[in-house]
C-alpha atoms as a PDB file:
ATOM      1  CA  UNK A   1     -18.554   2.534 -18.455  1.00  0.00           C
ATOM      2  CA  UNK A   2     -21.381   2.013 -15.812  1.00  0.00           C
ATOM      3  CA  UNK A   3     -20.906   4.126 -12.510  1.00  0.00           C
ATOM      4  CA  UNK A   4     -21.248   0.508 -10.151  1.00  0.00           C
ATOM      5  CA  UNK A   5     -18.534  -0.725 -12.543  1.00  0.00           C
ATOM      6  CA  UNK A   6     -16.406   1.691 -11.102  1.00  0.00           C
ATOM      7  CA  UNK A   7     -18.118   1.715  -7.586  1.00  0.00           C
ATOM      8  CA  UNK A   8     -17.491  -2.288  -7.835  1.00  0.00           C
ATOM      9  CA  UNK A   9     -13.869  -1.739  -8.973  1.00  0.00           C
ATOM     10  CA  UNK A  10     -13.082   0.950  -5.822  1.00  0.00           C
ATOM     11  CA  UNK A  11     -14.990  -1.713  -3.335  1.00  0.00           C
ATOM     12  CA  UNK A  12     -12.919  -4.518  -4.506  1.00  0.00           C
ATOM     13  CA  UNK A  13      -9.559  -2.037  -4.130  1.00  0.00           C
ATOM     14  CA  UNK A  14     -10.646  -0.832  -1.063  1.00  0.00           C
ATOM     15  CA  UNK A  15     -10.711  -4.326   0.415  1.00  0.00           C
ATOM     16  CA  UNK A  16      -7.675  -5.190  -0.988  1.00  0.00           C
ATOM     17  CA  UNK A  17      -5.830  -2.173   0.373  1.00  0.00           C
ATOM     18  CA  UNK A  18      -7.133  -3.285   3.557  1.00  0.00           C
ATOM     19  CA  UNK A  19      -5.598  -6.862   3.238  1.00  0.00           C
ATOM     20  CA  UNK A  20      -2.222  -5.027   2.043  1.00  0.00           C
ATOM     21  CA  UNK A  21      -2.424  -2.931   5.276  1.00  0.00           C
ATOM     22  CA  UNK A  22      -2.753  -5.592   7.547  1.00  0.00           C
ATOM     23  CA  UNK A  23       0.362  -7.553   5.802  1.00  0.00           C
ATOM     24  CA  UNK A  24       1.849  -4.478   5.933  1.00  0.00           C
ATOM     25  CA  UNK A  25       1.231  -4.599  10.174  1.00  0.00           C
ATOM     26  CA  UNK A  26       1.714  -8.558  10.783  1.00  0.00           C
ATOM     27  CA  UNK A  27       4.171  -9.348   8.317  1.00  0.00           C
ATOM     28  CA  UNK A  28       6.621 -11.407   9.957  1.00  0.00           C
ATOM     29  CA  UNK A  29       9.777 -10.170   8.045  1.00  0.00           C
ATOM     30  CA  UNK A  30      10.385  -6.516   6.960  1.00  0.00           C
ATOM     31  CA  UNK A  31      10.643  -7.722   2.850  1.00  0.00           C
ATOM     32  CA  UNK A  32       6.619  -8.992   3.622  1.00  0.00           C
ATOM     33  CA  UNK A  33       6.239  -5.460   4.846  1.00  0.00           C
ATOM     34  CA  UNK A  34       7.881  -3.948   2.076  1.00  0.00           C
ATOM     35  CA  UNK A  35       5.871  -5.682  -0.776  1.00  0.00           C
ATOM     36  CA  UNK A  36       2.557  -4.934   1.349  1.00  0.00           C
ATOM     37  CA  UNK A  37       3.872  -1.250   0.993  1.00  0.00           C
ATOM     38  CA  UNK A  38       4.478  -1.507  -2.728  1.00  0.00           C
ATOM     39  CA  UNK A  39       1.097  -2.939  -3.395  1.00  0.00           C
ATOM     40  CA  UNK A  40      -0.762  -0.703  -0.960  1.00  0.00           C
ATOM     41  CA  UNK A  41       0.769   2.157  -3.372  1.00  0.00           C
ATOM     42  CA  UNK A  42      -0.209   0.261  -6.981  1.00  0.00           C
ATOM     43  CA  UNK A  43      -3.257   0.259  -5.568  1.00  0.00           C
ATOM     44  CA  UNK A  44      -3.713   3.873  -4.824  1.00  0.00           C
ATOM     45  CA  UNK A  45      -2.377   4.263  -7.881  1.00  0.00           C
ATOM     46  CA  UNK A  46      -5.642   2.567  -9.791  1.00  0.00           C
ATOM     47  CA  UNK A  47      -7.751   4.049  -7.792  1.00  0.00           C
ATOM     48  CA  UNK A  48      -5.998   7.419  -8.518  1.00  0.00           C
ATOM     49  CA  UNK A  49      -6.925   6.575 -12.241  1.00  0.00           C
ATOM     50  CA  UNK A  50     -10.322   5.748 -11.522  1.00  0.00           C
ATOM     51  CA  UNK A  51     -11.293   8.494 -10.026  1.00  0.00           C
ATOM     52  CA  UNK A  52     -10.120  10.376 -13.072  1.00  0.00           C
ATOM     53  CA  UNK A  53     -11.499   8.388 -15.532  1.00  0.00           C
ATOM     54  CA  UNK A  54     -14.315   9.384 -13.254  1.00  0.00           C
ATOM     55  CA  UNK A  55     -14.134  12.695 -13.257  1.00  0.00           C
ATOM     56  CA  UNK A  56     -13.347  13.211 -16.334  1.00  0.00           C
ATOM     57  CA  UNK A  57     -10.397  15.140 -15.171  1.00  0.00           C
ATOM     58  CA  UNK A  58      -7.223  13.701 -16.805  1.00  0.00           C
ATOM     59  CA  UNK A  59      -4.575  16.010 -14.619  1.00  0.00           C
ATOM     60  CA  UNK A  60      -5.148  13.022 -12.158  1.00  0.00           C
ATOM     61  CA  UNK A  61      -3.566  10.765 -14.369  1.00  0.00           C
ATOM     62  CA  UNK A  62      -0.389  12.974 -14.337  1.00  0.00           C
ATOM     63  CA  UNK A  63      -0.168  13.126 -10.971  1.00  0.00           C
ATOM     64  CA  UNK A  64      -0.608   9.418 -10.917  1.00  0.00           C
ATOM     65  CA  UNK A  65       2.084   9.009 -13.109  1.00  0.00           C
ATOM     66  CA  UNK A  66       4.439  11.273 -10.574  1.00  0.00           C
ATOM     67  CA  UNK A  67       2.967   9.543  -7.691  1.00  0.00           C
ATOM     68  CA  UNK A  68       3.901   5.465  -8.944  1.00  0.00           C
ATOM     69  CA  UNK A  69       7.468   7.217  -9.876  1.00  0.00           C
ATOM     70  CA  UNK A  70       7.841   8.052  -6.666  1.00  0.00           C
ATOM     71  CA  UNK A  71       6.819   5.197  -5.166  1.00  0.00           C
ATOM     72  CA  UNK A  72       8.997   2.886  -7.358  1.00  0.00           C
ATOM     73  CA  UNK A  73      12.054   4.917  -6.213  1.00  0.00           C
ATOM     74  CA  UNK A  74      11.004   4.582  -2.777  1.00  0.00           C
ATOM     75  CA  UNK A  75      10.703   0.754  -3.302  1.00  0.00           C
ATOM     76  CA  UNK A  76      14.164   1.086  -4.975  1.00  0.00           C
ATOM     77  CA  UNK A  77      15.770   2.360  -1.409  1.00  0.00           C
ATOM     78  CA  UNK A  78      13.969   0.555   0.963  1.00  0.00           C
ATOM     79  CA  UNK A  79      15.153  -2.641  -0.863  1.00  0.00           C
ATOM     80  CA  UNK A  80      18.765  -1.562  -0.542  1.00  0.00           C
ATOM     81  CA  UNK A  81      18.842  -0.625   2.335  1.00  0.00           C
ATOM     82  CA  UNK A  82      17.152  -3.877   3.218  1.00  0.00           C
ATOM     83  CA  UNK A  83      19.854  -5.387   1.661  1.00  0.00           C
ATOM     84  CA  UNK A  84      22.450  -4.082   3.319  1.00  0.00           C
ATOM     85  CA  UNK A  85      23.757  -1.947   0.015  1.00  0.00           C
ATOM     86  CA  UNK A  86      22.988   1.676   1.194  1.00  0.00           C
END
């Protein structure tokens, strides 16, 4: 693919981390600040694989892999504790 493909595809999830991050300061409820958080991590999580498709270095896409694990667990937990289950 085109390098401003990609350089389009980090702008746009750039901004949208940005609009993630500021949910993820104003929301009014802590399950709005949760999602913001779980988005704010798929989104690193492309641009993790981006930069490796990038690169050319496909390590990145294990530790991408690791890294949306992680963050799904964390998810997990936060949501019961949340709910009052932990």
């Amino acid at each position: 693919m085109n390098f401003y493909v990609f350089l389009a595809l980090i702008s746009m999830l750039t901004l949208a981390t940005f609009l993630s991050l500021y949910r993820l300061l104003r929301g009014p409820t802590a399950a709005d600040r949760m999602v913001a958080l779980d988005a704010i991590t798929n989104i690193t999580a492309a641009i993790l694989v981006i930069i490796a498709l990038l690169s050319g270095r496909f390590i990145y896409l294990d530790i991408t892999l690791v890294y949306a694990i992680l963050a799904f667990i964390g998810v997990i937990v936060v949501a019961r504790y949340l709910e009052g289950g932990l």
